[in-house]
C-alpha atoms as a PDB file:
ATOM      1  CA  UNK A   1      10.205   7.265  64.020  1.00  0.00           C
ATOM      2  CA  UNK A   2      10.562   6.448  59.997  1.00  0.00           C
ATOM      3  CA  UNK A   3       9.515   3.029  59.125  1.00  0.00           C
ATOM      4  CA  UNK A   4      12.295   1.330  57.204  1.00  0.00           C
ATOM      5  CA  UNK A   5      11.351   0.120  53.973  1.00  0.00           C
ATOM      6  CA  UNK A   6      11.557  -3.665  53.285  1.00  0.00           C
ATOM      7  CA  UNK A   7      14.477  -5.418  50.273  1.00  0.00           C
ATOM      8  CA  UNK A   8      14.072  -8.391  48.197  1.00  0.00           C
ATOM      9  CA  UNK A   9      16.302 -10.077  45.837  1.00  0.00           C
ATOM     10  CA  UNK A  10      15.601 -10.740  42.121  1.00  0.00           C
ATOM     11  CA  UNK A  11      17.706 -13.668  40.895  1.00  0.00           C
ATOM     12  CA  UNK A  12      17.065 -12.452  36.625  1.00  0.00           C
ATOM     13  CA  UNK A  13      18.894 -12.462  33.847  1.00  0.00           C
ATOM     14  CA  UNK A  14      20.371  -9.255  32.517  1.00  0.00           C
ATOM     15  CA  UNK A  15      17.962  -9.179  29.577  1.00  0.00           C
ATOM     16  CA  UNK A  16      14.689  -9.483  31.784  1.00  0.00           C
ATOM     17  CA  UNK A  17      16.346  -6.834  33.979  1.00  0.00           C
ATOM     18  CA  UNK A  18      16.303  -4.786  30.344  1.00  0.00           C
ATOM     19  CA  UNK A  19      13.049  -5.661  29.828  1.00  0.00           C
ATOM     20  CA  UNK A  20      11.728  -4.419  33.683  1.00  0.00           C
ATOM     21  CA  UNK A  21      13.512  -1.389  33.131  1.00  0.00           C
ATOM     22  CA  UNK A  22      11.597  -0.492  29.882  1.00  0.00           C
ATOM     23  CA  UNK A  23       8.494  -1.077  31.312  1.00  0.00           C
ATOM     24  CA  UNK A  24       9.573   0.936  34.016  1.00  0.00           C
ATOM     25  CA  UNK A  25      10.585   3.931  31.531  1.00  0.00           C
ATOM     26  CA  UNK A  26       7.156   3.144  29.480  1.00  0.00           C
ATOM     27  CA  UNK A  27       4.745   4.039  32.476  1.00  0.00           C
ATOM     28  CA  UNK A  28       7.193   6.273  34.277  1.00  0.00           C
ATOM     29  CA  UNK A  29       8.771   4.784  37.008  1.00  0.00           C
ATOM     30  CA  UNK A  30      11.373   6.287  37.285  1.00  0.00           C
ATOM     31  CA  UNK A  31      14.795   7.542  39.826  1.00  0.00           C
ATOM     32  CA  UNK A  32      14.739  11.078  38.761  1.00  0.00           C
ATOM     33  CA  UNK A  33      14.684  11.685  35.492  1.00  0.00           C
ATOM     34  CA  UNK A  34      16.176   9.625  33.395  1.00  0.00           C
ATOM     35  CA  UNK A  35      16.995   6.105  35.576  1.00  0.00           C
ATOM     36  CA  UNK A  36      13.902   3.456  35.202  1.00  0.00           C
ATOM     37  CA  UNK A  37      12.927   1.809  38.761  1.00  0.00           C
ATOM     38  CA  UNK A  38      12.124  -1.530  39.057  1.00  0.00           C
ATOM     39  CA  UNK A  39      11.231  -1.173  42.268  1.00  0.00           C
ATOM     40  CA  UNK A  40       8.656   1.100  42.201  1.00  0.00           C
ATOM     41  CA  UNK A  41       7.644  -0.559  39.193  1.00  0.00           C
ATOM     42  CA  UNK A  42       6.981  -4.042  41.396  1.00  0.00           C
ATOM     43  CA  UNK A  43       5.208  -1.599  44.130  1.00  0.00           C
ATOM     44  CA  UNK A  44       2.603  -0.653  41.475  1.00  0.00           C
ATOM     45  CA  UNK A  45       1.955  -3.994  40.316  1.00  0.00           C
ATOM     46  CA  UNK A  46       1.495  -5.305  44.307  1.00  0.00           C
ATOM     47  CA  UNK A  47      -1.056  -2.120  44.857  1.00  0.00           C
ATOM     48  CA  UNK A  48      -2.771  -2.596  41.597  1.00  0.00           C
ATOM     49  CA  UNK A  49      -2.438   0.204  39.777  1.00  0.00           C
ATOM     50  CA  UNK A  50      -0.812  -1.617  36.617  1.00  0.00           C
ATOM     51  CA  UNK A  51      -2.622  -4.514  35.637  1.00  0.00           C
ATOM     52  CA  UNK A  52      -0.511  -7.857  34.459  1.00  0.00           C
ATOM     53  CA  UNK A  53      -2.901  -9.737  32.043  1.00  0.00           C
ATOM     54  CA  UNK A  54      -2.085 -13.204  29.793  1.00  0.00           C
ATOM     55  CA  UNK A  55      -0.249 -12.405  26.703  1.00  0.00           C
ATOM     56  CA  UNK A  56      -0.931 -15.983  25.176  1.00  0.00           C
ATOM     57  CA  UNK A  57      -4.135 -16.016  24.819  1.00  0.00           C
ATOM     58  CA  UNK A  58      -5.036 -14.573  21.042  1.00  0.00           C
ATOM     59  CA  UNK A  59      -6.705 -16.708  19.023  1.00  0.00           C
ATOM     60  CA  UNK A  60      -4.539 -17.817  16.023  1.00  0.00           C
ATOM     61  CA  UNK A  61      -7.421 -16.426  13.710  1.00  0.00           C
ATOM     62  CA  UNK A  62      -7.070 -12.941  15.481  1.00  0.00           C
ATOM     63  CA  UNK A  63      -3.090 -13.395  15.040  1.00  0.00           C
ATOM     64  CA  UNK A  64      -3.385 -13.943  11.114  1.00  0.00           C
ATOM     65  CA  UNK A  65      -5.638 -11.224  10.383  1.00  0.00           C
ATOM     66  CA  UNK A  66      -3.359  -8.720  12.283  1.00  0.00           C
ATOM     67  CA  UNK A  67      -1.034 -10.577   9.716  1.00  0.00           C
ATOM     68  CA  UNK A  68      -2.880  -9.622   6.888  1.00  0.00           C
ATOM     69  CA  UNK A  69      -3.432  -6.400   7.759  1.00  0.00           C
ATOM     70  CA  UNK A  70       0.220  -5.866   8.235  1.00  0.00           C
ATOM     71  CA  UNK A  71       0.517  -6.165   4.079  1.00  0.00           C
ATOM     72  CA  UNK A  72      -2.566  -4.212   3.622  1.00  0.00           C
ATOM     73  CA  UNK A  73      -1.192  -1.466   5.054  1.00  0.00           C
ATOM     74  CA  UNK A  74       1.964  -1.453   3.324  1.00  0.00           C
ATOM     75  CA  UNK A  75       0.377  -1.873  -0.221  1.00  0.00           C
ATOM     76  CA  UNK A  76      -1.112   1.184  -0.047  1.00  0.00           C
ATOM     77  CA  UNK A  77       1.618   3.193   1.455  1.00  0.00           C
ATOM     78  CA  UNK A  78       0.079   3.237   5.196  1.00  0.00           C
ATOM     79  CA  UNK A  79       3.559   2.603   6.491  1.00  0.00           C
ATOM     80  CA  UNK A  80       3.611   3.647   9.854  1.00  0.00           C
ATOM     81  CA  UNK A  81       0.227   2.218  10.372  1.00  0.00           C
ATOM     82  CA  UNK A  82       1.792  -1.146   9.263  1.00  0.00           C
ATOM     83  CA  UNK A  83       4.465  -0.758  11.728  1.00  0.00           C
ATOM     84  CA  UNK A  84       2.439  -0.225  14.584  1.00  0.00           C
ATOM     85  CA  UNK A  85       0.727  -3.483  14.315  1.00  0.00           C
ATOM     86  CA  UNK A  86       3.701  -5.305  13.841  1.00  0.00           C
ATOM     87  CA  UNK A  87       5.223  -4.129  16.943  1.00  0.00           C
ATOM     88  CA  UNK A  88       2.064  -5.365  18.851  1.00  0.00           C
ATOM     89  CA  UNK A  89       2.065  -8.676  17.308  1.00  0.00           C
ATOM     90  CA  UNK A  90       5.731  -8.686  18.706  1.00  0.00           C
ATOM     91  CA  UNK A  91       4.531  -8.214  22.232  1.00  0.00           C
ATOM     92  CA  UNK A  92       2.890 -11.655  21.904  1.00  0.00           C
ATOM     93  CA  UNK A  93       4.357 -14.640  23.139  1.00  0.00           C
ATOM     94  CA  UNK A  94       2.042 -16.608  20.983  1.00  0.00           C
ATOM     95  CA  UNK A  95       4.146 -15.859  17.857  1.00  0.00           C
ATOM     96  CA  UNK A  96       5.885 -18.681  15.953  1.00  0.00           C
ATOM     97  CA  UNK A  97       9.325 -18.072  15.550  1.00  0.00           C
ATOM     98  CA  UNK A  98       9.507 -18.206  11.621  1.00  0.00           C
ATOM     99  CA  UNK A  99       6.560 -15.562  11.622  1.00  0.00           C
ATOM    100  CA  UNK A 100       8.295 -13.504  14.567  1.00  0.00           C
ATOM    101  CA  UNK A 101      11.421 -13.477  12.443  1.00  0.00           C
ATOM    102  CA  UNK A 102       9.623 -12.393   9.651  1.00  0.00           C
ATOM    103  CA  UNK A 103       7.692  -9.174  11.236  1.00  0.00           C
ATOM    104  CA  UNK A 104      10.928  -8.046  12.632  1.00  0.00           C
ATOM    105  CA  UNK A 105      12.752  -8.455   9.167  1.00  0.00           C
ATOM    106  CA  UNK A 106       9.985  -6.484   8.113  1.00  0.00           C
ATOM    107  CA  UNK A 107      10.132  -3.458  10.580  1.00  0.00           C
ATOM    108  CA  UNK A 108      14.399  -3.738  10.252  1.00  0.00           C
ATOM    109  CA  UNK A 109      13.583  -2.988   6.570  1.00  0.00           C
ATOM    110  CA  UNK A 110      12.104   0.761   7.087  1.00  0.00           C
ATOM    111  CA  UNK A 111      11.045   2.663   4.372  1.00  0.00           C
ATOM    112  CA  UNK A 112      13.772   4.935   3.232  1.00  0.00           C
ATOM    113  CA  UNK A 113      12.578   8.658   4.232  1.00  0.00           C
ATOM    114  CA  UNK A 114      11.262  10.407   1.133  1.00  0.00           C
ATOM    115  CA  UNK A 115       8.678   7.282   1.189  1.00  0.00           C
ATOM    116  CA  UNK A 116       7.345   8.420   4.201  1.00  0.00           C
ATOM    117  CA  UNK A 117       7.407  12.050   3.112  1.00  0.00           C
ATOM    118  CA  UNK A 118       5.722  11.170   0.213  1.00  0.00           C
ATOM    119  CA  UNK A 119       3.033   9.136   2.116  1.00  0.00           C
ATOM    120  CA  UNK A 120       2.362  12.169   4.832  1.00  0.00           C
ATOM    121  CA  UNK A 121       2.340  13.991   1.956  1.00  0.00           C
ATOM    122  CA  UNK A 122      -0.636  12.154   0.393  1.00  0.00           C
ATOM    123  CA  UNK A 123      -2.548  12.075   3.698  1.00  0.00           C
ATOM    124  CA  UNK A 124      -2.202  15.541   3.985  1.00  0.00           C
ATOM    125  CA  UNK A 125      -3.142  16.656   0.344  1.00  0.00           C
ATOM    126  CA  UNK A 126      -0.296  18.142   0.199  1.00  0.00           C
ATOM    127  CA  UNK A 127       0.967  18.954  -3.202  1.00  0.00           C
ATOM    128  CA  UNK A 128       4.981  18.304  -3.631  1.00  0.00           C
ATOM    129  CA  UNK A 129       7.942  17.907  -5.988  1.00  0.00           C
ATOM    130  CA  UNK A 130       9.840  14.778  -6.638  1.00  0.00           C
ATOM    131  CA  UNK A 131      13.077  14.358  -8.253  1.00  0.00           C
ATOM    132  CA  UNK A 132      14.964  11.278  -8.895  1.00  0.00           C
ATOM    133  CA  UNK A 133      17.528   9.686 -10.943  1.00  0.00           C
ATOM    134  CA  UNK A 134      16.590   5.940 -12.623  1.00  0.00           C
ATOM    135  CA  UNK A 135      19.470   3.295 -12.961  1.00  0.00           C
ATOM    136  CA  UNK A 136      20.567   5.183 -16.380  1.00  0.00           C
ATOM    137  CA  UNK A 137      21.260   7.943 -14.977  1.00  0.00           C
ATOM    138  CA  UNK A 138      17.816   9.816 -16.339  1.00  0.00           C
ATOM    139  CA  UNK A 139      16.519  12.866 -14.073  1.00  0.00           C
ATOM    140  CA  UNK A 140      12.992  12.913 -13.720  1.00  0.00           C
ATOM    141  CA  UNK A 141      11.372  15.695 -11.887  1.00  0.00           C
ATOM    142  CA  UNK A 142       7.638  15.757 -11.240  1.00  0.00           C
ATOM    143  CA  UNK A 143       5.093  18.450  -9.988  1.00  0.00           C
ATOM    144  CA  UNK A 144       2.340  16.312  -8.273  1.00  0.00           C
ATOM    145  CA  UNK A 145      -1.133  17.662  -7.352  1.00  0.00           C
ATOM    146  CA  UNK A 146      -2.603  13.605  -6.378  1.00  0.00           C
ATOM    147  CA  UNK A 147      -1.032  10.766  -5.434  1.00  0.00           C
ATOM    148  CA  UNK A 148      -1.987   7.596  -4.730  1.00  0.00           C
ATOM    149  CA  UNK A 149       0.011   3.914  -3.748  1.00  0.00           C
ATOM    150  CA  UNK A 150      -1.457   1.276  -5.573  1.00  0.00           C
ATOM    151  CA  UNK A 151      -0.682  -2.079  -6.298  1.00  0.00           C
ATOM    152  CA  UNK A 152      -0.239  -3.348  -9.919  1.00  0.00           C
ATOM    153  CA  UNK A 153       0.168  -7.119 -10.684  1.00  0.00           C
ATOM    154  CA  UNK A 154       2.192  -7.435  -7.195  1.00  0.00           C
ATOM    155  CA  UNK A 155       4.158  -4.389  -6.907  1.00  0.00           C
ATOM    156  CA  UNK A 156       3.880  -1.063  -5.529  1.00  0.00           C
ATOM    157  CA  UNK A 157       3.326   2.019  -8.049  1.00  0.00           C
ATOM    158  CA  UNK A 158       2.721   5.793  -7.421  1.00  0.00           C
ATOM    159  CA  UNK A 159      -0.102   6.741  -9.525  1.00  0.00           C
ATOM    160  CA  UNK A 160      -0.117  10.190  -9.625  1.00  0.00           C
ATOM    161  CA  UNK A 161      -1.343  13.412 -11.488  1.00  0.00           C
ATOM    162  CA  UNK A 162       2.041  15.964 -12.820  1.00  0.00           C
ATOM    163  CA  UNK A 163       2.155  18.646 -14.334  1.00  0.00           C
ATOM    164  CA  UNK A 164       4.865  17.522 -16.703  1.00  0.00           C
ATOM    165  CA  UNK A 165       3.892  15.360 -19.768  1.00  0.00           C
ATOM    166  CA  UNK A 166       6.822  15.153 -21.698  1.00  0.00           C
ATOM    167  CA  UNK A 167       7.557  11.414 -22.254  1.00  0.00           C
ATOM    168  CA  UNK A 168       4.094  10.317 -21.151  1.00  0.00           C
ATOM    169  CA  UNK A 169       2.133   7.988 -24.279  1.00  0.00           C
ATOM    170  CA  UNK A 170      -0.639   7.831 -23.068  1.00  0.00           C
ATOM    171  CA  UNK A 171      -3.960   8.942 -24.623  1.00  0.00           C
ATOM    172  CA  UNK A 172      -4.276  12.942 -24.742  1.00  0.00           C
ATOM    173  CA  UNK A 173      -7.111  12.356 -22.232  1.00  0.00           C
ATOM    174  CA  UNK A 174      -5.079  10.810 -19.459  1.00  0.00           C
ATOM    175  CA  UNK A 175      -1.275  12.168 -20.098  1.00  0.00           C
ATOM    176  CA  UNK A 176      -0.655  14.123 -17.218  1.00  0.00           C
ATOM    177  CA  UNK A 177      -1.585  10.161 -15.153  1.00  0.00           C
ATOM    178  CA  UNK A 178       2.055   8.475 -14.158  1.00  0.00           C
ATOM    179  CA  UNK A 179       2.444   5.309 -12.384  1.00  0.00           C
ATOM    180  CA  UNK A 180       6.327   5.737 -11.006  1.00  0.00           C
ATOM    181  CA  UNK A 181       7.039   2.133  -9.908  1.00  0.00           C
ATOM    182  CA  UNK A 182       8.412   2.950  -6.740  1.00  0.00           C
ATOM    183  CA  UNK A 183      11.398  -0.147  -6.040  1.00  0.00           C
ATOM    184  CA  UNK A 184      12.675   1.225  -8.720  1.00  0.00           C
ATOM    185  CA  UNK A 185      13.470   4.447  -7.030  1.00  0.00           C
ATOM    186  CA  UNK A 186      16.421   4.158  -5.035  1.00  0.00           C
ATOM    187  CA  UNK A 187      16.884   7.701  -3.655  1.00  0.00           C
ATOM    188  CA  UNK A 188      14.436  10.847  -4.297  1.00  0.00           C
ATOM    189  CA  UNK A 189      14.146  14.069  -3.090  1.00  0.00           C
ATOM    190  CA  UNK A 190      11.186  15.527  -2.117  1.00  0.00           C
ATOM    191  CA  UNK A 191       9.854  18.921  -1.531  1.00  0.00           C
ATOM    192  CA  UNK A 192       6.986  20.890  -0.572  1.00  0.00           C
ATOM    193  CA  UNK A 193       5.575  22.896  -3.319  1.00  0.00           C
ATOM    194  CA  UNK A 194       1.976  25.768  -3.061  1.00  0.00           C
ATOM    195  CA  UNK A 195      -0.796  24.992  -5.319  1.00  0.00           C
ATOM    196  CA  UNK A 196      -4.344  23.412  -5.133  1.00  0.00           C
ATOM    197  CA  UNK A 197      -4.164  19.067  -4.512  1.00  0.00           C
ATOM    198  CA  UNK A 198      -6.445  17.618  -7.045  1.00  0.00           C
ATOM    199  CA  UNK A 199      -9.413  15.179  -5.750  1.00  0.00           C
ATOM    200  CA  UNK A 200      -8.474  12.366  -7.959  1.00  0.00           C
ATOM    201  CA  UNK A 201      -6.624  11.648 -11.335  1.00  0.00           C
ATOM    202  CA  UNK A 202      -8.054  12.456 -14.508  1.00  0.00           C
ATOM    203  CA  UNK A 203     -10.487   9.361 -15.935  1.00  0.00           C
ATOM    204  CA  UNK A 204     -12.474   8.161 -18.899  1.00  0.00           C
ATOM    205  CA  UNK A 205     -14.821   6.471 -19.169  1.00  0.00           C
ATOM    206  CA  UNK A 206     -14.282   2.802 -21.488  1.00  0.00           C
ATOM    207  CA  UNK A 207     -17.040   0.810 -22.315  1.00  0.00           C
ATOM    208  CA  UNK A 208     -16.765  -3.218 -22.931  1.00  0.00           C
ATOM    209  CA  UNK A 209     -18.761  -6.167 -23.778  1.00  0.00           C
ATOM    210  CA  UNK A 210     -18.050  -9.548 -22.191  1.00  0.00           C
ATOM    211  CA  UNK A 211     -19.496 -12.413 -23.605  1.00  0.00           C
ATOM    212  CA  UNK A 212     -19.585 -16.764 -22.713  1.00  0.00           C
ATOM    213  CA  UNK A 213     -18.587 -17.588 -19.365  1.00  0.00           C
ATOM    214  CA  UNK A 214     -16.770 -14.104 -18.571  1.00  0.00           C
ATOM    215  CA  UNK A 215     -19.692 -12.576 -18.996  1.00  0.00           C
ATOM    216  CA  UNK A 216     -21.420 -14.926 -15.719  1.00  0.00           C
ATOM    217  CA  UNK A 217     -18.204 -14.694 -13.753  1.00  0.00           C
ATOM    218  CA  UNK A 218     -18.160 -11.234 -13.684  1.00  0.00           C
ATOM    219  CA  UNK A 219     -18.185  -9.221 -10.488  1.00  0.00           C
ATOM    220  CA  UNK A 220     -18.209  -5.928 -10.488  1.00  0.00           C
ATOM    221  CA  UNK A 221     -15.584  -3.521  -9.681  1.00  0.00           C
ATOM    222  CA  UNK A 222     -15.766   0.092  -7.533  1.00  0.00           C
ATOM    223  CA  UNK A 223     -14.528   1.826 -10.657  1.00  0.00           C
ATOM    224  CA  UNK A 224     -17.340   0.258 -12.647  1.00  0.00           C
ATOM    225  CA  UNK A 225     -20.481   2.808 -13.370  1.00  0.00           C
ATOM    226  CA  UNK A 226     -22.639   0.471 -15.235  1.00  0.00           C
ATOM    227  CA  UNK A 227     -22.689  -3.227 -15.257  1.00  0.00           C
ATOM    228  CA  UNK A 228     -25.913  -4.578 -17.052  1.00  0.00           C
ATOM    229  CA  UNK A 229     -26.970  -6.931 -19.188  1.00  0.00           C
ATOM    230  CA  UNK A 230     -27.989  -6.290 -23.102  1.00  0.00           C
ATOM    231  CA  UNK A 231     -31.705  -6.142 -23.705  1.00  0.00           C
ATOM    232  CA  UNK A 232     -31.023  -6.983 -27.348  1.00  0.00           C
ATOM    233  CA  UNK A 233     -28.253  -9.224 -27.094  1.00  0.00           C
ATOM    234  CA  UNK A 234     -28.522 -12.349 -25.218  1.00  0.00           C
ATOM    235  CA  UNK A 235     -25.716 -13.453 -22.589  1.00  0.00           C
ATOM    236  CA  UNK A 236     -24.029 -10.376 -23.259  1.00  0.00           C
ATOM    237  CA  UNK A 237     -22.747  -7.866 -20.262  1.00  0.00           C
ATOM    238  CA  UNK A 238     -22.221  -4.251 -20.925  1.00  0.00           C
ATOM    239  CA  UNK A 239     -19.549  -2.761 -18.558  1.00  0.00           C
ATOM    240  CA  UNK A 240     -18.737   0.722 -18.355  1.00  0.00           C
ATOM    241  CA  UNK A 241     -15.742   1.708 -15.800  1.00  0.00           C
ATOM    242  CA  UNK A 242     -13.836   4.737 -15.144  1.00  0.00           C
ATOM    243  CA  UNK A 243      -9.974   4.194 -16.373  1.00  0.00           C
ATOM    244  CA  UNK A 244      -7.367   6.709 -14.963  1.00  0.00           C
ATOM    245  CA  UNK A 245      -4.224   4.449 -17.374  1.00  0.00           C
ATOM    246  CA  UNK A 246      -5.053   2.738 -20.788  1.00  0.00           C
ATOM    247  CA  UNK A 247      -1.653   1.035 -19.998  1.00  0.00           C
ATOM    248  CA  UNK A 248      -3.318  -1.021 -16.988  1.00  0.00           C
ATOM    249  CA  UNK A 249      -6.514  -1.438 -18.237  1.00  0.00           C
ATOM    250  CA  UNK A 250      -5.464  -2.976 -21.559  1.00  0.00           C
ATOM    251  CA  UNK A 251      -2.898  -5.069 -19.865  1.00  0.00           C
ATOM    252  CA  UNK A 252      -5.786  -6.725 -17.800  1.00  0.00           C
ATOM    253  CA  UNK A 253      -8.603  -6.886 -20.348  1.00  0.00           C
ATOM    254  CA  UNK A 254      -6.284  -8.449 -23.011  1.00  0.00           C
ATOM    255  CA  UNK A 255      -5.780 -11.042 -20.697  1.00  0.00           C
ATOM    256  CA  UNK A 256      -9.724 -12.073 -21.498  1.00  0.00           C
ATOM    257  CA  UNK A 257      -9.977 -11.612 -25.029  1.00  0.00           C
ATOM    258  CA  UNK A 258     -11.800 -13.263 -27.071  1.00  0.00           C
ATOM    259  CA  UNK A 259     -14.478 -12.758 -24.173  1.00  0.00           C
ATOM    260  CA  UNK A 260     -14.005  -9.117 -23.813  1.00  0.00           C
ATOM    261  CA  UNK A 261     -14.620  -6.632 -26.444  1.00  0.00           C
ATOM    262  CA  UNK A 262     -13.777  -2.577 -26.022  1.00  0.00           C
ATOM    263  CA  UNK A 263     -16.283  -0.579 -27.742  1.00  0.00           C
ATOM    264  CA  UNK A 264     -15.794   3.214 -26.542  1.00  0.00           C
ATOM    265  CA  UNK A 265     -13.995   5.550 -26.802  1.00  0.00           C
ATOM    266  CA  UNK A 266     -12.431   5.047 -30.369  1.00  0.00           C
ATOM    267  CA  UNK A 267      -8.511   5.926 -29.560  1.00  0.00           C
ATOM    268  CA  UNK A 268      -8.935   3.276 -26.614  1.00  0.00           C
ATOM    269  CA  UNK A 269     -10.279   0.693 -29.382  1.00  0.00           C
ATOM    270  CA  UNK A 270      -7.920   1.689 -31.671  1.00  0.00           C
ATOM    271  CA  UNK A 271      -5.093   0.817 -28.969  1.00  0.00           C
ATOM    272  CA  UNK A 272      -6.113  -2.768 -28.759  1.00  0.00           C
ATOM    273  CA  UNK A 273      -6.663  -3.167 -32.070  1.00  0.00           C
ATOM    274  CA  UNK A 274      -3.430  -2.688 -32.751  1.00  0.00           C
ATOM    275  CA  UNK A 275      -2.037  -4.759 -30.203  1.00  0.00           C
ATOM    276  CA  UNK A 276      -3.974  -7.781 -32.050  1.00  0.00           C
ATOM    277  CA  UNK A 277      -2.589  -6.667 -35.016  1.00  0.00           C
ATOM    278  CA  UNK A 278       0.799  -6.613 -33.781  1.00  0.00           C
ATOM    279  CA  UNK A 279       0.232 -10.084 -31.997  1.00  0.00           C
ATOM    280  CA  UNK A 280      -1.005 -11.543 -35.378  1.00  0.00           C
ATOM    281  CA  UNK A 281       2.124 -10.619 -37.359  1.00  0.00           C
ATOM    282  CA  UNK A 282       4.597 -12.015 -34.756  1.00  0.00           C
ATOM    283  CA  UNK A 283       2.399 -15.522 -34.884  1.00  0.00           C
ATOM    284  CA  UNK A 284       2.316 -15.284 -39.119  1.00  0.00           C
ATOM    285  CA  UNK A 285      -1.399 -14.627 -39.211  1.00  0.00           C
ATOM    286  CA  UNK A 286      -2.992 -13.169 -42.119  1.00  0.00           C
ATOM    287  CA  UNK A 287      -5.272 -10.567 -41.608  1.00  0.00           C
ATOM    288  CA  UNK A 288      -7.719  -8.848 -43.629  1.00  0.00           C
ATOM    289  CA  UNK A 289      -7.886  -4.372 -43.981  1.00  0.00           C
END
């Protein structure tokens, strides 16, 4: 003789029904094949063999790192990385609202698709074509054999290695380096192209001199190969870094003049140099040839 199973009533709302049900479907309790079971759902957690723990009790340092990481991620391009800890932070009930509502702003605004292309691209070393059309209407088409997202003075660039050079001014050194600011790409298409992926993009190597307090304040950088004091030259720090854009790197080091002088190479001194000079006309300053 069958034993006849016992009922019980759930008095729930629909959405926590919603909710049971997708737990349900996430660790496969299930009526058939496609119908979640709450039922045998409950059964499972009554014989133990899903665990219910406390979802309130992260640390609010453990909840702001997670934060952090969140825009780590996304500055340099690991989207779906990004997205993944978002959606566990949203499984917490320890969330305040404002930051709640801002995570799931943040995974409502996806990255359009050729982003992530381009990013599984990159983690594959996969060389690929991009096309795209600025706000003038300009095409652009580029052959890249490296990419990398980086972050320059707060927003996201592509800094990447084409074959194309046409339109690039940089020095003859570095002019196959772009840095495609990438909100500024609105649509793109993206293909798949054969060829060898390059290990990095090509560099130089600058020297500089940093004198007075710039000089002690210093810290050194990864792209920095020498960072040393002069023998000869009191309270005076030679630097020598790798630079893969003369754009960037004269952008931050005028920032410090008069306590940071380029030496080497020449046609990166020269570049400055004429920046000063150009600076001095606009403020009426006389200079001497």
């Amino acid at each position: 003789m069958s034993r006849k199973g016992q009922s019980i009533t759930l008095s729930i709302s629909e959405r926590d029904k919603a909710e049971l049900e997708a737990i349900a479907l996430e660790f496969g309790m299930m009526w058939g094949e496609e119908q979640p079971n709450i039922s045998k759902l409950i059964k499972a957690i009554a014989q133990r063999q899903l665990l219910i723990g406390n979802n309130n009790d992260w640390k609010e340092s453990r909840i702001r790192a997670l934060h952090r990481c969140i825009a780590a991620l996304t500055d340099i391009g690991q989207i779906e990385q990004a997205q993944i800890i978002a959606n566990l932070l949203l499984e917490r009930s320890e969330l305040s609202i404002p930051l709640r509502n801002e995570i799931e702003r943040f995974l409502e605004n996806s990255p359009p698709a050729w982003r992530l292309q381009i990013d599984n691209y990159i983690l594959r070393n996969q060389p690929f074509q991009l096309s795209y059309q600025d706000a003038r209407g300009v095409l652009f088409n580029f052959t890249v054999r490296h990419a990398q997202v980086a972050p320059h003075e707060k927003r996201q660039y592509l800094d990447c290695w084409c074959e194309e050079t046409e339109g690039n001014f940089d020095i003859p050194e570095l002019i196959h380096n772009w840095s495609l600011r990438l909100d500024r790409i609105t649509d793109a298409a993206v293909t798949v192209i054969s060829g060898e992926w390059r290990n990095q993009l090509d560099e130089i190597e600058v020297e500089m001199h940093l004198f007075a307090g710039l000089a002690f304040a210093y810290q050194a950088k990864p792209e920095d190969t020498t960072s040393e004091w002069l023998p000869d030259k009191p309270k005076v720090k030679r630097v020598i870094r790798r630079v893969s854009s003369t754009f960037w790197f004269s952008r931050e080091v005028m920032q410090y003049a008069p306590d940071c002088v380029v030496i080497l190479p020449e046609n990166v001194r020269d570049r400055l140099k004429q920046k000063l000079l150009t600076l001095c006309q606009l403020y009426d300053i006389e200079t001497t040839s």
